[in-house]
Protein backbone atom coordinates (compact mmCIF):
# COMPACT_ATOMS: atom_id res chain seq x y z
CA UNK A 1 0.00 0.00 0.00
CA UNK A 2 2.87 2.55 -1.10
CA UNK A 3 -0.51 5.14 -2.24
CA UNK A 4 -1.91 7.67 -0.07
CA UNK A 5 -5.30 6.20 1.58
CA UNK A 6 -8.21 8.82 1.84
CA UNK A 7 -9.70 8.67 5.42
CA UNK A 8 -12.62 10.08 4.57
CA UNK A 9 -15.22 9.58 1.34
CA UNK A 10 -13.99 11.74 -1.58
CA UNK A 11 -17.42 13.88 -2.63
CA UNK A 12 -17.45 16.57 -5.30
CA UNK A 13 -19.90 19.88 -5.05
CA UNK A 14 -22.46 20.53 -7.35
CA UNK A 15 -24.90 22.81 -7.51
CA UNK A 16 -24.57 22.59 -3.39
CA UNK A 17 -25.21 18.64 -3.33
CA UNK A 18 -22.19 16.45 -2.82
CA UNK A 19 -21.96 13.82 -5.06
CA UNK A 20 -19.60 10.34 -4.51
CA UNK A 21 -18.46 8.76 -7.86
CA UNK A 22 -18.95 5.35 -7.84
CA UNK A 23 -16.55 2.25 -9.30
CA UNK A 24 -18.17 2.44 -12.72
CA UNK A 25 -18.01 6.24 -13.13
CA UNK A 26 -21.33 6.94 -11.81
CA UNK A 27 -22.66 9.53 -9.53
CA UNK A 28 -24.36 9.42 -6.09
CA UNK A 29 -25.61 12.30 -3.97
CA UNK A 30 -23.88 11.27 -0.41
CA UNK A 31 -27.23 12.18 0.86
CA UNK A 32 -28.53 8.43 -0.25
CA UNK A 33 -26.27 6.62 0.26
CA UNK A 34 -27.07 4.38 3.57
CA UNK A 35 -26.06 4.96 6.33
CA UNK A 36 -24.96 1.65 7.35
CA UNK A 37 -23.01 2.27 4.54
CA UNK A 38 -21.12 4.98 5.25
CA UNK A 39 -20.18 3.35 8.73
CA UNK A 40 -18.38 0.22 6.52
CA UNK A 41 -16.57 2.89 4.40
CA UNK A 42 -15.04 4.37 7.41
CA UNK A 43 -14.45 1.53 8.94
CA UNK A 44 -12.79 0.40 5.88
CA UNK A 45 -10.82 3.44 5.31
CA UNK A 46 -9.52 3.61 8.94
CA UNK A 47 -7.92 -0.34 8.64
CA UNK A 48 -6.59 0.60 5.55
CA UNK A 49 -4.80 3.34 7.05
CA UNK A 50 -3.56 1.46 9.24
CA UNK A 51 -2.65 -1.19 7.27
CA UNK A 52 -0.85 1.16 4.89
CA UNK A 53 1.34 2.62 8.04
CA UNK A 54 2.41 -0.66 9.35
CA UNK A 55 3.30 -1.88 5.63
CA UNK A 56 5.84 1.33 5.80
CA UNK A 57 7.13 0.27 9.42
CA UNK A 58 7.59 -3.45 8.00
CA UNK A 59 9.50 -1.80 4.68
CA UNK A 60 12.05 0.41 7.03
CA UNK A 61 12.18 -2.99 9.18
CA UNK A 62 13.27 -5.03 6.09
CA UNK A 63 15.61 -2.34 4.81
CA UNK A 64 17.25 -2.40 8.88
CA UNK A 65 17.58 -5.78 9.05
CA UNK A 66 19.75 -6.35 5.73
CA UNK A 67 21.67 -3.28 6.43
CA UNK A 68 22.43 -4.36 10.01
CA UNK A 69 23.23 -8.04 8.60
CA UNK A 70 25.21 -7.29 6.32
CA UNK A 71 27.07 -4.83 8.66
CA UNK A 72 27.96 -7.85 11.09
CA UNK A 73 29.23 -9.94 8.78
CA UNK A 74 31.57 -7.75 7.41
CA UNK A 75 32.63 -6.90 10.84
CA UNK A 76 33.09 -10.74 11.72
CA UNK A 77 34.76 -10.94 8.75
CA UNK A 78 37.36 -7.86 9.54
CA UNK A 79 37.63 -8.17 13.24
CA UNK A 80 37.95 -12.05 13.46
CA UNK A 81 38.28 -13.34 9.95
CA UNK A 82 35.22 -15.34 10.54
CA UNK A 83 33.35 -15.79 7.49
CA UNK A 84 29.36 -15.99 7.47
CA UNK A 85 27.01 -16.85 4.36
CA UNK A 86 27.22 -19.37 2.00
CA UNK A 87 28.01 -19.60 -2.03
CA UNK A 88 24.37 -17.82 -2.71
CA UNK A 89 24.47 -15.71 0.23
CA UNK A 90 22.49 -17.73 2.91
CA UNK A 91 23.20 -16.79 6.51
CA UNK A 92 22.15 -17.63 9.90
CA UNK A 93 22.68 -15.47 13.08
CA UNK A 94 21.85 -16.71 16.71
CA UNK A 95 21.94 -15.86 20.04
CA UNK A 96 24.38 -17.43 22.45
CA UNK A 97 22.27 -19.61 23.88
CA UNK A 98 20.61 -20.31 20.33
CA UNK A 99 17.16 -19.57 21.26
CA UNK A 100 16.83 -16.77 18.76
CA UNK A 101 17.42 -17.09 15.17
CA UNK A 102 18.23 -14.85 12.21
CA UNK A 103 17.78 -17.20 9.09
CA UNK A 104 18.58 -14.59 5.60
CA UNK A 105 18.41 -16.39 2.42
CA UNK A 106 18.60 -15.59 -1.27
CA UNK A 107 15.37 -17.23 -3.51
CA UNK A 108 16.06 -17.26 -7.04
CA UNK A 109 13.34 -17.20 -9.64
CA UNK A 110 14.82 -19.78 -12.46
CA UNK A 111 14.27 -20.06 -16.18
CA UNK A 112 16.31 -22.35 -18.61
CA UNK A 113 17.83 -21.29 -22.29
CA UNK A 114 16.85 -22.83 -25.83
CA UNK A 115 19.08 -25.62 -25.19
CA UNK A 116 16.91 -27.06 -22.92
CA UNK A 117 15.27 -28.47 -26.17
CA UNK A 118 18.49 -29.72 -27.17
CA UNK A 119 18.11 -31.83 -24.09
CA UNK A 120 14.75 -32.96 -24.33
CA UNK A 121 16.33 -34.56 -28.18
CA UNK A 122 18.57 -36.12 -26.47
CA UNK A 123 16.76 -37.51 -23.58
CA UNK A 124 13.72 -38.85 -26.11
CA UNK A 125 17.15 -40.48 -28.28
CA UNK A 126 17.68 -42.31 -24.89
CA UNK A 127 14.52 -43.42 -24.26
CA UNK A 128 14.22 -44.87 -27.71
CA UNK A 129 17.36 -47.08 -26.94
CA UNK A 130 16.45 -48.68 -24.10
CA UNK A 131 14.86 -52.07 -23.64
CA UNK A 132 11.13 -51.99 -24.05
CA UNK A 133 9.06 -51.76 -20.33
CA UNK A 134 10.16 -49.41 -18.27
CA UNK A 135 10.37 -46.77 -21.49
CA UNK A 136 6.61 -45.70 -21.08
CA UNK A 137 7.31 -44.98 -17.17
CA UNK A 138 10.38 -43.10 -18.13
CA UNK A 139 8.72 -41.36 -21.00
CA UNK A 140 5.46 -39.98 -19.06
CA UNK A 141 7.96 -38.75 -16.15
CA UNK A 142 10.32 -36.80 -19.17
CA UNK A 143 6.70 -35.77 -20.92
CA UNK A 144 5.54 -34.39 -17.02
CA UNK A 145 8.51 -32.72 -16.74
CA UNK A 146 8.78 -30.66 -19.79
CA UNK A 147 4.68 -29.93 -19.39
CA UNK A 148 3.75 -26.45 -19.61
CA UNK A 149 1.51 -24.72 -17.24
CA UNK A 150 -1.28 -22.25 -18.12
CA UNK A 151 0.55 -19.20 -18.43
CA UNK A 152 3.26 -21.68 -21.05
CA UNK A 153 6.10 -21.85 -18.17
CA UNK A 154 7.98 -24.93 -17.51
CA UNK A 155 8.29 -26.15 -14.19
CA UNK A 156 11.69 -25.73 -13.05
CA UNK A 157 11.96 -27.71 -10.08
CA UNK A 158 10.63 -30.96 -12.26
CA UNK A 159 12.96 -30.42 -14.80
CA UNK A 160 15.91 -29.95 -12.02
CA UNK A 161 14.38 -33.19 -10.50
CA UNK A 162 15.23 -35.19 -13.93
CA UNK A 163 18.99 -34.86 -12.73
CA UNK A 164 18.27 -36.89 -9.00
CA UNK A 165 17.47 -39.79 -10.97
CA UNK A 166 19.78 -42.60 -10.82
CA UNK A 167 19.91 -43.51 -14.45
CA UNK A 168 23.07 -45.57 -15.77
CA UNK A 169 23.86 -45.48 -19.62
CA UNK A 170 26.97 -46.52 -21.15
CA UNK A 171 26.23 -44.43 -23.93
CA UNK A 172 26.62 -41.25 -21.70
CA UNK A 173 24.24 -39.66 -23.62
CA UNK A 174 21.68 -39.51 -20.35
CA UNK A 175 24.57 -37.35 -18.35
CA UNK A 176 24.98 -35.30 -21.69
CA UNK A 177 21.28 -34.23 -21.41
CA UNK A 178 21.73 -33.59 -17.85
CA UNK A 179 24.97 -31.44 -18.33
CA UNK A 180 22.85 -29.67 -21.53
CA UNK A 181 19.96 -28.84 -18.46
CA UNK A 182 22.39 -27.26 -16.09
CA UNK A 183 24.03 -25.27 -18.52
CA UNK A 184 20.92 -24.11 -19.75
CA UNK A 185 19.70 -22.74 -16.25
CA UNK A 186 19.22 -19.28 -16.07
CA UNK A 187 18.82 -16.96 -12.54
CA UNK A 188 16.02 -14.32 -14.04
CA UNK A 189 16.07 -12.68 -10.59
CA UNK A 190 16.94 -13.13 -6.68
CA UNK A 191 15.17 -11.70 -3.81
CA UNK A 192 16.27 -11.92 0.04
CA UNK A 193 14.45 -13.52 2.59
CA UNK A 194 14.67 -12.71 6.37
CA UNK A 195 13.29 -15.12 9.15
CA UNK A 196 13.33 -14.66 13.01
CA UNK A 197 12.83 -18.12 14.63
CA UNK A 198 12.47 -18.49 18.37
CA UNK A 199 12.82 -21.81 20.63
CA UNK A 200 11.23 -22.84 23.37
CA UNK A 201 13.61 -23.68 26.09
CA UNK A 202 11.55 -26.46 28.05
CA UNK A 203 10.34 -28.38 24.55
CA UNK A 204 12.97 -27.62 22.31
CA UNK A 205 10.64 -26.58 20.05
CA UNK A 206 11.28 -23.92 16.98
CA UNK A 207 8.60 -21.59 15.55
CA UNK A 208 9.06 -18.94 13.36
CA UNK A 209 8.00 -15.67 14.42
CA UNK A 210 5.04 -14.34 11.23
CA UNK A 211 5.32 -11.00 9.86
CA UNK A 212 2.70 -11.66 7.99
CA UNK A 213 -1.21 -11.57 9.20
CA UNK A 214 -2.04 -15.09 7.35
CA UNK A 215 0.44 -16.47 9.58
CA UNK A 216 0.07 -14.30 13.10
C-alpha cells in the first residue's frame, strides 16, 4: 500500500449537493447513500490506514535488518576473519544460547535457455534405446517434466528433479542431457528472505516468528 489512503469519502460539489463517484463512473448524492453504509466505508478506510502505516514500518524494518546483517558480517569478517554466508548468500545469526534465530536467504526465480530443447532430443534419443518396459514410465515422467503450465512456463523444479534420478547409460548420452539442463539454467532474478525463529527452552521446540497476518 505505497498510495496515499483517503480517510474520509472523496465527494465533489455541485450545484450545493455532494456527489460520490462510484466504481463504474457513476454519480451518487452522499445524501442516499445508507447509512450503514457509510459506517463500513469508514471503517474500511480507517484499517486501511492502518494497514498502509504498518506496511511502511515493515518496509524500514526489512531495509534495517539487511543493512544491520550485512554490517555484522563484514565486521566478523574484519575483526575475526570469521566468514558468514554461503556460495548464494544464505546466513544464519543466533543468540548465544541459540534460542533466537536470524535465518537470511537468497530465492532465485529460475528459467532455462533454448538448449533445454536440445536436451529434451537427447533424452527422447535415450529413451528410444532402451529395452522396451520401463520406457513408457520413463517417457510420461520426461513428458511431465517438460509440461507447460497455463501461463506456457515450464516447471523448473521438475525439470531440475530429472537430474536426482539414478539412471546408468553406457552411452553417456543420459549425463549429456543432464549437463545440456544445467548449462541451460538461467537466474532471471533473486530476492532476500529474512526469518526470526524463536525456541522454546523447556520443549525444544522452533517456531518462526510471522510478519505476515495469514500467519500471526
Amino acid at each position: 500500500m505505497k498510495h496515499e489512503i483517503e480517510t474520509e469519502i472523496p465527494t465533489e460539489t455541485i450545484n450545493g449537493i455532494q456527489y460520490v463517484t462510484l466504481a463504474k463512473g457513476d454519480m451518487k448524492p452522499l445524501s442516499a447513500i445508507k447509512p450503514e453504509d457509510i459506517e463500513e466505508d469508514e471503517m474500511v478506510r480507517r484499517l486501511s490506514a492502518k494497514a498502509a502505516k504498518m506496511n511502511a514500518t515493515l518496509a524500514a524494518f526489512r531495509e534495517e535488518i539487511f543493512s544491520e546483517a550485512l554490517a555484522m558480517r563484514e565486521l566478523l569478517a574484519e575483526k575475526y576473519g570469521v566468514t558468514k554466508g554461503g556460495k548464494k548468500g544464505n546466513i544464519t545469526f543466533s543468540t548465544v544460547d541459540t534460542s533466537l534465530r536470524l535465518s537470511i536467504k537468497v530465492g532465485e526465480t529460475l528459467t532455462f535457455g533454448p538448449a533445454l530443447e536440445v536436451a529434451k532430443e537427447v533424452i527422447d534419443g535415450c529413451i528410444r534405446r532402451w529395452s522396451v518396459g520401463s520406457n513408457d514410465n520413463i517417457r510420461a515422467l520426461v513428458d511431465q517434466a517438460f509440461q507447460v503450465d497455463k501461463a506456457g512456463k515450464i516447471n523448473t523444479d521438475r525439470i531440475l528433479g530429472l537430474r536426482r534420478l539414478k539412471i546408468e547409460d553406457e552411452t553417456g548420452e543420459w549425463q549429456k542431457a543432464m549437463d545440456i539442463i544445467s548449462d541451460s539454467v538461467r537466474v532471471m532474478a533473486s530476492k532476500e528472505y529474512a526469518n526470526f525463529y524463536c525456541t522454546d527452552r523447556q520443549s525444544g521446540s522452533e517456531r518462526r516468528v510471522a510478519l505476515d497476518l495469514a500467519n500471526a
